[in-house]
C-alpha atoms as a PDB file:
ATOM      1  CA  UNK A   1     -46.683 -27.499 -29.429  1.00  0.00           C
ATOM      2  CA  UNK A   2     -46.145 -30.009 -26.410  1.00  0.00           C
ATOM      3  CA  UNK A   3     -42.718 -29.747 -25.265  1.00  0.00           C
ATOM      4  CA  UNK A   4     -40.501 -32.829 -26.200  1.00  0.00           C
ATOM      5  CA  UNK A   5     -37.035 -34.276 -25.177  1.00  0.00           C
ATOM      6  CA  UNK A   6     -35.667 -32.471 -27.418  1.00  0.00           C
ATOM      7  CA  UNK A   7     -36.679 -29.361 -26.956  1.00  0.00           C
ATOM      8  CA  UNK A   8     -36.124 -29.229 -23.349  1.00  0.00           C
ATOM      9  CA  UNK A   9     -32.208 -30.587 -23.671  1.00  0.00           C
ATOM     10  CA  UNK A  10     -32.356 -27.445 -26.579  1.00  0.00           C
ATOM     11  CA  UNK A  11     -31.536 -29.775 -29.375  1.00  0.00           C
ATOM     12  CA  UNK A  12     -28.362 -30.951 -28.518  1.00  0.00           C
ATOM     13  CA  UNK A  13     -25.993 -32.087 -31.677  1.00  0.00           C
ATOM     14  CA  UNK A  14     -24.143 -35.578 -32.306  1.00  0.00           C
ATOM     15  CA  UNK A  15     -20.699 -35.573 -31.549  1.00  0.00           C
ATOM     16  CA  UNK A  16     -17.998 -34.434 -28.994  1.00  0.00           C
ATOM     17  CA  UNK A  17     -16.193 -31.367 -29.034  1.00  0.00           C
ATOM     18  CA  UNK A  18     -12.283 -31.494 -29.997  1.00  0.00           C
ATOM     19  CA  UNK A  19     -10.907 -28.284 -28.241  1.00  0.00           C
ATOM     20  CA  UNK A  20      -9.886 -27.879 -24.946  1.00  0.00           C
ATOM     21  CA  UNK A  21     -11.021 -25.272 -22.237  1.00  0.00           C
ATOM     22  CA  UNK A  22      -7.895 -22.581 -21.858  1.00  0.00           C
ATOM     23  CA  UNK A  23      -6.564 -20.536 -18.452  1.00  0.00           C
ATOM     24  CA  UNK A  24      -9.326 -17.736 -19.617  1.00  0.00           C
ATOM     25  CA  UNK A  25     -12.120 -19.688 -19.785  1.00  0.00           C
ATOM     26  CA  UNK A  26     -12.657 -19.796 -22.830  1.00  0.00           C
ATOM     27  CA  UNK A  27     -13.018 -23.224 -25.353  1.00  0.00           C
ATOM     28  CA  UNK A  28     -10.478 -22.987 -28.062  1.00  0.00           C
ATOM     29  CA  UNK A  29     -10.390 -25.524 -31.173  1.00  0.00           C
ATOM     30  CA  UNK A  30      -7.175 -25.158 -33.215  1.00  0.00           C
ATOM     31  CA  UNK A  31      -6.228 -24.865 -36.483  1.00  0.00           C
ATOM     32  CA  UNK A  32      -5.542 -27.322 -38.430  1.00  0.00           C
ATOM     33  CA  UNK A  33      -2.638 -25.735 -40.156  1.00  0.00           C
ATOM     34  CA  UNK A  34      -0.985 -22.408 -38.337  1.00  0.00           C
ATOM     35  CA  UNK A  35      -3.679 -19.222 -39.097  1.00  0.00           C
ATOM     36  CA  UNK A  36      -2.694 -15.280 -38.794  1.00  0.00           C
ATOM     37  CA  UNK A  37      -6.938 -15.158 -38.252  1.00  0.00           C
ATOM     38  CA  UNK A  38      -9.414 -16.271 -35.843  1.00  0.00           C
ATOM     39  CA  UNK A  39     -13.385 -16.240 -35.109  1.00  0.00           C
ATOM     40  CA  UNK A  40     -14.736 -15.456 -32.019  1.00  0.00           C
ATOM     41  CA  UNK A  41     -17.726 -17.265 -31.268  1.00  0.00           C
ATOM     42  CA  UNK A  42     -20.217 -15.946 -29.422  1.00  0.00           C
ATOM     43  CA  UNK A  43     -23.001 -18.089 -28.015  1.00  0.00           C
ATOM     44  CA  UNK A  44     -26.979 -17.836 -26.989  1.00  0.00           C
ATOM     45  CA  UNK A  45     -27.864 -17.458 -23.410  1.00  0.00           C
ATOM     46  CA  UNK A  46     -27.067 -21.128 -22.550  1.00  0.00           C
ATOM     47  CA  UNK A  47     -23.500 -20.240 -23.202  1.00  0.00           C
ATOM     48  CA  UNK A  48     -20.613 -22.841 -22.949  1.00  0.00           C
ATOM     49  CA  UNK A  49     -22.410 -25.833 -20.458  1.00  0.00           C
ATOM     50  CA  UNK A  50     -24.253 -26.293 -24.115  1.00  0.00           C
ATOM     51  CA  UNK A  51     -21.886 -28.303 -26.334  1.00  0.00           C
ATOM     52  CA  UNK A  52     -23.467 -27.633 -29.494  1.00  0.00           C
ATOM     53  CA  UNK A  53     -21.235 -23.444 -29.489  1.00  0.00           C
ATOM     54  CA  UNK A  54     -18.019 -26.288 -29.181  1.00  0.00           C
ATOM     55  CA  UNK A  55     -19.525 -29.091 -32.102  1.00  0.00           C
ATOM     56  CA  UNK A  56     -20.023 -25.960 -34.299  1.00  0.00           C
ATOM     57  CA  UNK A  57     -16.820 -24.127 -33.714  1.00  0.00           C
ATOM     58  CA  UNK A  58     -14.823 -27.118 -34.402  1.00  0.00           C
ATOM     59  CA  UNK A  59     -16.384 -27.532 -37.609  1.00  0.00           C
ATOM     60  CA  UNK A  60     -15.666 -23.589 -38.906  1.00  0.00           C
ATOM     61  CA  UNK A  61     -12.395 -24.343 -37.662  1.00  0.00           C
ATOM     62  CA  UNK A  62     -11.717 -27.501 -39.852  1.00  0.00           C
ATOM     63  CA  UNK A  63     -13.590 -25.332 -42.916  1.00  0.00           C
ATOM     64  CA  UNK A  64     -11.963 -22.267 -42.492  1.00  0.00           C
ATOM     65  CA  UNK A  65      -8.608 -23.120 -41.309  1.00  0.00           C
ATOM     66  CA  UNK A  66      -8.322 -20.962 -38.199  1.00  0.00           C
ATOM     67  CA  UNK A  67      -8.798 -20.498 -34.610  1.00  0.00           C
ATOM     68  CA  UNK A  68     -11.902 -20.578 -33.107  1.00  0.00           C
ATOM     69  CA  UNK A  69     -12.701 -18.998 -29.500  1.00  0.00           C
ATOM     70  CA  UNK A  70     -15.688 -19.649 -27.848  1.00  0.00           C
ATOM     71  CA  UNK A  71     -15.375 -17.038 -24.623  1.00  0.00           C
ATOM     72  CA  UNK A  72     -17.615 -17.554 -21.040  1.00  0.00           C
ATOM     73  CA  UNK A  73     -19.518 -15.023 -21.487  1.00  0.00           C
ATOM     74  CA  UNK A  74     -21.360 -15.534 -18.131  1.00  0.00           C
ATOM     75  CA  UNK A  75     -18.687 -16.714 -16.102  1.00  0.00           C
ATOM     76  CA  UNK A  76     -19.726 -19.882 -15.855  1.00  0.00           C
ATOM     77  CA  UNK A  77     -22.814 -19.192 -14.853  1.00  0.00           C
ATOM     78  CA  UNK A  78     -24.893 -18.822 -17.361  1.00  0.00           C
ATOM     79  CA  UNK A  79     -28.596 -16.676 -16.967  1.00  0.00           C
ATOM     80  CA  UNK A  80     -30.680 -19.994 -17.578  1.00  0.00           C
ATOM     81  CA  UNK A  81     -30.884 -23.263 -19.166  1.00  0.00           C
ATOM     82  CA  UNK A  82     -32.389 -25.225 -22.078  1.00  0.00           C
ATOM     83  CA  UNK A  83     -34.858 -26.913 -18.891  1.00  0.00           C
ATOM     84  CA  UNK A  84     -36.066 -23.950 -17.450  1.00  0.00           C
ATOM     85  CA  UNK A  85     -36.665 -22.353 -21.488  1.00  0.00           C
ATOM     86  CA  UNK A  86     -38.242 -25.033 -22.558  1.00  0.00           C
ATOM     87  CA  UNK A  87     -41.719 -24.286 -22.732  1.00  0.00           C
ATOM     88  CA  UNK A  88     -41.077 -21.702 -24.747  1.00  0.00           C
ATOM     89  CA  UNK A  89     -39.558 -23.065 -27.436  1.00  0.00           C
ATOM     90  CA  UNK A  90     -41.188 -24.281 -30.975  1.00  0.00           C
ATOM     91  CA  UNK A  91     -39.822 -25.470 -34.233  1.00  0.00           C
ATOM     92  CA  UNK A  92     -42.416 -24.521 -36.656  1.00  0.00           C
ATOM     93  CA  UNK A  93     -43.596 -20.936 -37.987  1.00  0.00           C
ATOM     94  CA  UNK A  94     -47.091 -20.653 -37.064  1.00  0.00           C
ATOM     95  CA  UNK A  95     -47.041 -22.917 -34.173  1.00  0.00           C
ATOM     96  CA  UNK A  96     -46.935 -20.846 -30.633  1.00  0.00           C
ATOM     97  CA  UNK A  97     -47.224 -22.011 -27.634  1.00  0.00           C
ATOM     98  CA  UNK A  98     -50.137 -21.389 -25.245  1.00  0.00           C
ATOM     99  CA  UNK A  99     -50.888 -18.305 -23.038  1.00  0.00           C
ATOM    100  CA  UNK A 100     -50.453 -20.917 -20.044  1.00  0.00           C
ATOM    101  CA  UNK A 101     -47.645 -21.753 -20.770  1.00  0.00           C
ATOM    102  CA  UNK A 102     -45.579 -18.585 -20.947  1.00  0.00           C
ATOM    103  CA  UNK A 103     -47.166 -16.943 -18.120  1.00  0.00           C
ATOM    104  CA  UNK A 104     -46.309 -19.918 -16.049  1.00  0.00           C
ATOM    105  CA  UNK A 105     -42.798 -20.016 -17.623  1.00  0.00           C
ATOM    106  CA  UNK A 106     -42.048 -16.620 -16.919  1.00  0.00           C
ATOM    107  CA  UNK A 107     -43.326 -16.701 -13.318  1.00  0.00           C
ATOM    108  CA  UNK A 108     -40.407 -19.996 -12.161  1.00  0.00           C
ATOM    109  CA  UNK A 109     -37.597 -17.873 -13.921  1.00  0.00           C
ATOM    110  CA  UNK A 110     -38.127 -14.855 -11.553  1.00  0.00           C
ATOM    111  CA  UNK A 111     -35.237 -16.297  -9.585  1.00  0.00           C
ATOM    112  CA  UNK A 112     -33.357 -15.994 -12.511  1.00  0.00           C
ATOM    113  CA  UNK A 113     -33.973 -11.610 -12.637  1.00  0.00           C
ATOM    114  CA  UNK A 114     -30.614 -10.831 -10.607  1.00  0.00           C
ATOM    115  CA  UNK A 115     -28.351 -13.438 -12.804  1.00  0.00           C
ATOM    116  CA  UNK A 116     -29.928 -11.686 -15.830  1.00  0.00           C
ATOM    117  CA  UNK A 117     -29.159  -8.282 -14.170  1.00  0.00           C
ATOM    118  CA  UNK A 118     -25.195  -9.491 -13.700  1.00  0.00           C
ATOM    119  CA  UNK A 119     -25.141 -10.547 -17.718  1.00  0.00           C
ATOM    120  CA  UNK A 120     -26.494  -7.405 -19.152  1.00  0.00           C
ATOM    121  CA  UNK A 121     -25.468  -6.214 -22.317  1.00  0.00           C
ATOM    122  CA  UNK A 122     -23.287  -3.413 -20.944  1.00  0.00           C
ATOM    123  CA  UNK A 123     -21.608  -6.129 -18.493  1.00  0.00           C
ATOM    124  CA  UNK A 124     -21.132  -8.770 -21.229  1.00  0.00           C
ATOM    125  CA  UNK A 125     -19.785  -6.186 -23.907  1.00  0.00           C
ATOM    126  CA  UNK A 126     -17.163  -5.979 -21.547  1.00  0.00           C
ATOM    127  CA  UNK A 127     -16.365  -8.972 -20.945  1.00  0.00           C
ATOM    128  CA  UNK A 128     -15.712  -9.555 -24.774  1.00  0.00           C
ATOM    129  CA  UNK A 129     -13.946  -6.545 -25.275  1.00  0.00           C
ATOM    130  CA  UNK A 130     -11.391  -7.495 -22.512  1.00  0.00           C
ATOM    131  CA  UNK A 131     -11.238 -10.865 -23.775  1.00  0.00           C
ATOM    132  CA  UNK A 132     -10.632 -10.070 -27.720  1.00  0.00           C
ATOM    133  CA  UNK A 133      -7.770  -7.728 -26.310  1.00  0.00           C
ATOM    134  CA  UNK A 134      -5.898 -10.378 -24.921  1.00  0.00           C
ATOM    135  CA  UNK A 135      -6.459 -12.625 -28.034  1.00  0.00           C
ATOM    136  CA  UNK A 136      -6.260  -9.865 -30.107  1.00  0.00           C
ATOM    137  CA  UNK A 137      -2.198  -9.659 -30.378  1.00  0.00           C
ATOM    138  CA  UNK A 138      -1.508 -13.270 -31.598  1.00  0.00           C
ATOM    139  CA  UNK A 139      -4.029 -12.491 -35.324  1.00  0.00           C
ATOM    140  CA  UNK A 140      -3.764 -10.314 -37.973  1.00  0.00           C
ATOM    141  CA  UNK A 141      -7.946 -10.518 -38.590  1.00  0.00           C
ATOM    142  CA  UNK A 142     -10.803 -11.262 -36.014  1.00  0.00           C
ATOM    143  CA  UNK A 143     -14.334 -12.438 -37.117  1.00  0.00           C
ATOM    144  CA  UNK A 144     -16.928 -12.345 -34.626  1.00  0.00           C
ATOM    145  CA  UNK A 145     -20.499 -14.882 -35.315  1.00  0.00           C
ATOM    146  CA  UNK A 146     -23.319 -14.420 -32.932  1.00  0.00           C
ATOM    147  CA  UNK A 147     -26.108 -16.859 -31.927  1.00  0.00           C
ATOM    148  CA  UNK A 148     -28.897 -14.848 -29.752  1.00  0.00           C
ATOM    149  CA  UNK A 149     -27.592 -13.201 -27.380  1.00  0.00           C
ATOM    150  CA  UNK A 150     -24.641 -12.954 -28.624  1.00  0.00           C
ATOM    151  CA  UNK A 151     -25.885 -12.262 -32.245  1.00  0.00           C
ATOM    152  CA  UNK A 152     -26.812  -9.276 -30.380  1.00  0.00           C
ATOM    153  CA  UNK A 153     -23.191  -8.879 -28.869  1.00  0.00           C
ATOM    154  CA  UNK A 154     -21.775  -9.573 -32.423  1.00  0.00           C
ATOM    155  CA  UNK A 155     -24.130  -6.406 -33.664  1.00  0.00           C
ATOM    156  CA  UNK A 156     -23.450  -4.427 -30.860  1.00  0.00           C
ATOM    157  CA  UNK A 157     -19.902  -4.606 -31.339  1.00  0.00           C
ATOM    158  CA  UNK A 158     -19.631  -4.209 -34.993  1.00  0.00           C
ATOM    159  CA  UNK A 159     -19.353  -0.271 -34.488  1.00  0.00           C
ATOM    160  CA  UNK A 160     -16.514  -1.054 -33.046  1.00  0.00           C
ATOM    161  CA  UNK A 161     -12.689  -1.850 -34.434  1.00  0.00           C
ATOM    162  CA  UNK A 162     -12.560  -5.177 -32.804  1.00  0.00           C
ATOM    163  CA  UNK A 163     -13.712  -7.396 -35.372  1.00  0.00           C
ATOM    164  CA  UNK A 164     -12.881  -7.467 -39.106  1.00  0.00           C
ATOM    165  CA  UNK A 165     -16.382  -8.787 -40.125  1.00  0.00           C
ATOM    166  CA  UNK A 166     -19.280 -10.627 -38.309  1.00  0.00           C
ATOM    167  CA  UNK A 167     -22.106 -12.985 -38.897  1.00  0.00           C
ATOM    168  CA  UNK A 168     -25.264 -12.021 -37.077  1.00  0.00           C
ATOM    169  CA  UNK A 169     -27.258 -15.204 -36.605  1.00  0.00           C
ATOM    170  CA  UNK A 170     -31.540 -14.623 -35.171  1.00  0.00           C
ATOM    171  CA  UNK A 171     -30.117 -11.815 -32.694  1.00  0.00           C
ATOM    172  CA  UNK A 172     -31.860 -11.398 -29.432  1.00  0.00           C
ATOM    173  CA  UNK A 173     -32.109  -7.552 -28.394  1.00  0.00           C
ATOM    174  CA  UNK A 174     -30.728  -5.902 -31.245  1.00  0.00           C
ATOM    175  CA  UNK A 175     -32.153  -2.993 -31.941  1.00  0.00           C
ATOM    176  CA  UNK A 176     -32.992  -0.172 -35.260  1.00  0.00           C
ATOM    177  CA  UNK A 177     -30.144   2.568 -33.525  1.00  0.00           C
ATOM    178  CA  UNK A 178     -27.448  -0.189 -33.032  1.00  0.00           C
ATOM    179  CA  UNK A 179     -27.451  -2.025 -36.385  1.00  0.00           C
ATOM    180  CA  UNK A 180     -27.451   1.721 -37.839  1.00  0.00           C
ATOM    181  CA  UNK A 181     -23.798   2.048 -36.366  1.00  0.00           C
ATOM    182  CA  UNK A 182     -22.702  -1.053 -38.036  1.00  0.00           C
ATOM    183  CA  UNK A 183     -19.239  -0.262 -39.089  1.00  0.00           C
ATOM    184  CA  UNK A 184     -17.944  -3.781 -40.538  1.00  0.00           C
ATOM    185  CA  UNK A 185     -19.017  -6.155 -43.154  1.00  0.00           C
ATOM    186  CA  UNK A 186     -21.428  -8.492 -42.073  1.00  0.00           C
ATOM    187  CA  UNK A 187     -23.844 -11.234 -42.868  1.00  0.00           C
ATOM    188  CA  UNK A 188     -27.541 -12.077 -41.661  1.00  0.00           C
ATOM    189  CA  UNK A 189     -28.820 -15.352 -40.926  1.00  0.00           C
ATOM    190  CA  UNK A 190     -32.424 -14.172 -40.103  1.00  0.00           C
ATOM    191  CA  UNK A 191     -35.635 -17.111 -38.797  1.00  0.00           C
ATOM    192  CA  UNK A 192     -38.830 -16.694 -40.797  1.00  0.00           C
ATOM    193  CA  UNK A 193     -40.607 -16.463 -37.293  1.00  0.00           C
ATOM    194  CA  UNK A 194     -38.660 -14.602 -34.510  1.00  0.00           C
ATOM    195  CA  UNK A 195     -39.678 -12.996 -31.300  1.00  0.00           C
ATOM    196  CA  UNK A 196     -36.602 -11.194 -30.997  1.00  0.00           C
ATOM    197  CA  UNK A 197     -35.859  -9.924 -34.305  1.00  0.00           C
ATOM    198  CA  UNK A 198     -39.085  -9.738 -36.718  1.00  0.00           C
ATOM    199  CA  UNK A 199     -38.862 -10.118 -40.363  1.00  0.00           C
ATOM    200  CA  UNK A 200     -40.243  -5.903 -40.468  1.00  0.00           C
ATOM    201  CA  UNK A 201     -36.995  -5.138 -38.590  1.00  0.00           C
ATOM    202  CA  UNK A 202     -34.771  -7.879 -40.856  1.00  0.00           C
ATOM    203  CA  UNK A 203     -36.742  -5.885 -44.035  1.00  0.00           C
ATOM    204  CA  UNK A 204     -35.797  -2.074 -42.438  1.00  0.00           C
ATOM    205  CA  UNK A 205     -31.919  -3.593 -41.770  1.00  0.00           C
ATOM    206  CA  UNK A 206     -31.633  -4.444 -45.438  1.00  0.00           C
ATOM    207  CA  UNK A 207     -33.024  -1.174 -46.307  1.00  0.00           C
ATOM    208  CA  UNK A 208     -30.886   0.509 -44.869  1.00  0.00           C
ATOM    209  CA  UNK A 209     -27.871  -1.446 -46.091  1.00  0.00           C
ATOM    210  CA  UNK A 210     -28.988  -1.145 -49.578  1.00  0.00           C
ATOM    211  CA  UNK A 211     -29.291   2.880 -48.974  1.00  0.00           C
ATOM    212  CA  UNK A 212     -25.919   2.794 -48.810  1.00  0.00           C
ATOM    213  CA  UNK A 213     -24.891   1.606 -51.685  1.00  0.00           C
ATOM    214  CA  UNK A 214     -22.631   3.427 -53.751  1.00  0.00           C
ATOM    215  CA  UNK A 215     -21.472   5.639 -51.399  1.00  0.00           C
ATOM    216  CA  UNK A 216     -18.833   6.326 -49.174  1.00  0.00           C
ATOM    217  CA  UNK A 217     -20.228   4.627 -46.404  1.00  0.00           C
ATOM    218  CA  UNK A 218     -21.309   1.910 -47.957  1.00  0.00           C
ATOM    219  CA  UNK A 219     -20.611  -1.997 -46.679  1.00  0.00           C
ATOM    220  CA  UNK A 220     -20.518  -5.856 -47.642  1.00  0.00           C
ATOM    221  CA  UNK A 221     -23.866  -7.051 -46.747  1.00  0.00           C
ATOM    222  CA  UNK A 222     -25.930  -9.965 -46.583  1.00  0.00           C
ATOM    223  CA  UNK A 223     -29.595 -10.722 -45.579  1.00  0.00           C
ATOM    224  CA  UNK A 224     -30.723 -14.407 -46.105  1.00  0.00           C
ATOM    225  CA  UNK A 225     -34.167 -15.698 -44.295  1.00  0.00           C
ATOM    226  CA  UNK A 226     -34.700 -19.286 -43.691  1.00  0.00           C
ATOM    227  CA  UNK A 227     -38.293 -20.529 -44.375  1.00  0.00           C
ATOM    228  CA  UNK A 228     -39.788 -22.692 -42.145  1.00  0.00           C
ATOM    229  CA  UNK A 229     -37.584 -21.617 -39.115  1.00  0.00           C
ATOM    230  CA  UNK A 230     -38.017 -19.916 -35.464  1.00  0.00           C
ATOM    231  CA  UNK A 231     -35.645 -18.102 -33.234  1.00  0.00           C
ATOM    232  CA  UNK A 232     -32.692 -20.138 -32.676  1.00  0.00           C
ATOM    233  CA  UNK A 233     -32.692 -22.783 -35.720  1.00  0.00           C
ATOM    234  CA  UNK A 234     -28.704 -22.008 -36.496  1.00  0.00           C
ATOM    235  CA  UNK A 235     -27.719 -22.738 -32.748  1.00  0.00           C
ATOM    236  CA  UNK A 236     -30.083 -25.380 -31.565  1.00  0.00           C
ATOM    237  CA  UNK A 237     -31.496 -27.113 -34.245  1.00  0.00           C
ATOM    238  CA  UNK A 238     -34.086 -29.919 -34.430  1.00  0.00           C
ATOM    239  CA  UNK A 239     -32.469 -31.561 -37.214  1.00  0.00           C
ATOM    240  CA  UNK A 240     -35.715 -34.508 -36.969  1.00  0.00           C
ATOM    241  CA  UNK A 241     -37.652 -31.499 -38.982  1.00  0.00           C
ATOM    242  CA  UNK A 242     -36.004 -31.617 -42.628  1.00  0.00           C
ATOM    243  CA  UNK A 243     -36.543 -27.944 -43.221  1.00  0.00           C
ATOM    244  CA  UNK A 244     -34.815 -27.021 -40.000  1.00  0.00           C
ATOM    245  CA  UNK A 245     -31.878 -29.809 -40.623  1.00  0.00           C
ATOM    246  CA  UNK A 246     -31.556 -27.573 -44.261  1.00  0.00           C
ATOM    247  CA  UNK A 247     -31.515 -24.402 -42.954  1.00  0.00           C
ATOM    248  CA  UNK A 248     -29.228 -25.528 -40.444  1.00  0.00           C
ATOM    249  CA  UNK A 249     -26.648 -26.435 -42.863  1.00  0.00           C
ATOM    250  CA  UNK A 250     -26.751 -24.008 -45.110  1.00  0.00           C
ATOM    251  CA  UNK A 251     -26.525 -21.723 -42.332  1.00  0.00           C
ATOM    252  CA  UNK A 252     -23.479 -23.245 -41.068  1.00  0.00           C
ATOM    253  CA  UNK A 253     -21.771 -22.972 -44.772  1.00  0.00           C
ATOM    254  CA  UNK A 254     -23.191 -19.014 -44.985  1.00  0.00           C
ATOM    255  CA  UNK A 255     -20.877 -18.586 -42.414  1.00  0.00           C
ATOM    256  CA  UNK A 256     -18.113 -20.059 -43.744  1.00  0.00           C
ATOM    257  CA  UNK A 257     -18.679 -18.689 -46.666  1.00  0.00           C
ATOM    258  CA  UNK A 258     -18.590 -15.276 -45.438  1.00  0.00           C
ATOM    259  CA  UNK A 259     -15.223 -15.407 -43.632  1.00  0.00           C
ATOM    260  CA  UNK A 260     -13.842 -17.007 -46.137  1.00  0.00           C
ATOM    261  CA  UNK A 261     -14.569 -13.322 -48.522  1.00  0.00           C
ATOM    262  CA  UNK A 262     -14.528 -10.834 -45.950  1.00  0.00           C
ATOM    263  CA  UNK A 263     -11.568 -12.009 -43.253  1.00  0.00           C
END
């Protein structure tokens, strides 16, 4: 698919943000009404610089009634940017783009290696860890959603006690082993097409969930795929493609919906 304005901005959303960036870094939309919970939302590898983590969290703050935190998780500095992805993105299952394209792609972000090297996942984990702490005192109940990358931090940290429950949304780098240690309630917002987490692996999740069932160990679980969708539909949509502005949506109100049950 040739590359489009669009898809090298990363399908930015309408709108302003109507937080405010706080002393840590972080974006923070309020409440509407005072909350004893909060989310923590945790973005793709474009991080914060891409408004559409702030257009999003102010609208799960407004539906939930709570908090929502939206940490650096690069520092300000995030790995890369919608420009330098852009030939590799595409809207449409069954639609790839060329060889050329990705080879050439991958060779002008080999600059890039040591910034990805600073944000690994044992570095970022970190960073989230030490910032939910310092949130952590002013809520009874934490919710953590994910986008990508950090739809893998978001499953990666669900063995953990920091969150209460967690939407995963198209995770980047999550693997079998890690979703297996799942401790907390969470919900799936899988593409039908995704590089980084392939409906066999979405199919062996569930499984597994299911397997649990009835027993001790069992957990609140959801698994919902969204047809006509790649990697990345519930963070940077192309809401010009109907089936993508849908899935979008009812992503968006998944989540909601979730918290609103589990937190």
């Amino acid at each position: 698919m040739a590359a489009c304005e669009n898809c090298t901005k990363g399908y930015i959303l309408e709108g302003e943000p109507k937080g405010s960036i706080q002393p840590n870094g972080a974006y923070l939309i309020k409440s509407p009404t005072p909350s004893t919970r909060a989310i923590v939302f945790l973005t793709d590898v474009f991080g914060l610089p891409l408004k559409n983590c702030k257009i999003v969290a102010d609208e799960f703050s407004l539906k939930l009634g709570c908090d929502v935190w939206v940490p650096d998780l690069f520092e300000g500095k995030p790995p890369v940017t919608p420009e330098q992805l852009g030939p590799l993105l595409t809207d449409v299952p069954g639609v790839h783009v060329s060889i050329f394209s990705k080879i050439w792609t991958i060779l002008s972000l080999l600059h890039v290696i040591p910034t990805f090297i600073r944000n690994r996942p044992s570095i970022v984990d970190g960073r989230v860890e030490k910032f939910v702490a310092e949130i952590k005192p002013s809520y009874e109940k934490l919710g953590a959603v994910g986008y990508c990358f950090g739809g893998a931090i978001a499953g990666r940290l669900a063995s953990t006690d920091l969150f209460q429950s967690a939407v995963i949304a198209h995770p980047g780098g999550l693997k079998k082993e890690q979703i297996e240690k799942i401790k907390i309630p969470v919900s799936w917002e899988c593409a039908e097409e995704d590089h980084a987490f392939s409906l066999d692996l979405v199919h062996e999740s569930e499984a597994f969930f299911k397997a649990k069932e009835g027993t001790e160990q069992a957990l609140p679980y959801e698994f919902k795929i969204y047809k006509g969708t790649t990697h990345g539909f519930a963070a940077r949509p192309n809401l010009g493609i109907p089936t993508v502005k849908a899935a979008f949506e009812e992503a968006c109100q998944q989540t909601v919906d979730w918290f609103q049950k589990t937190l």
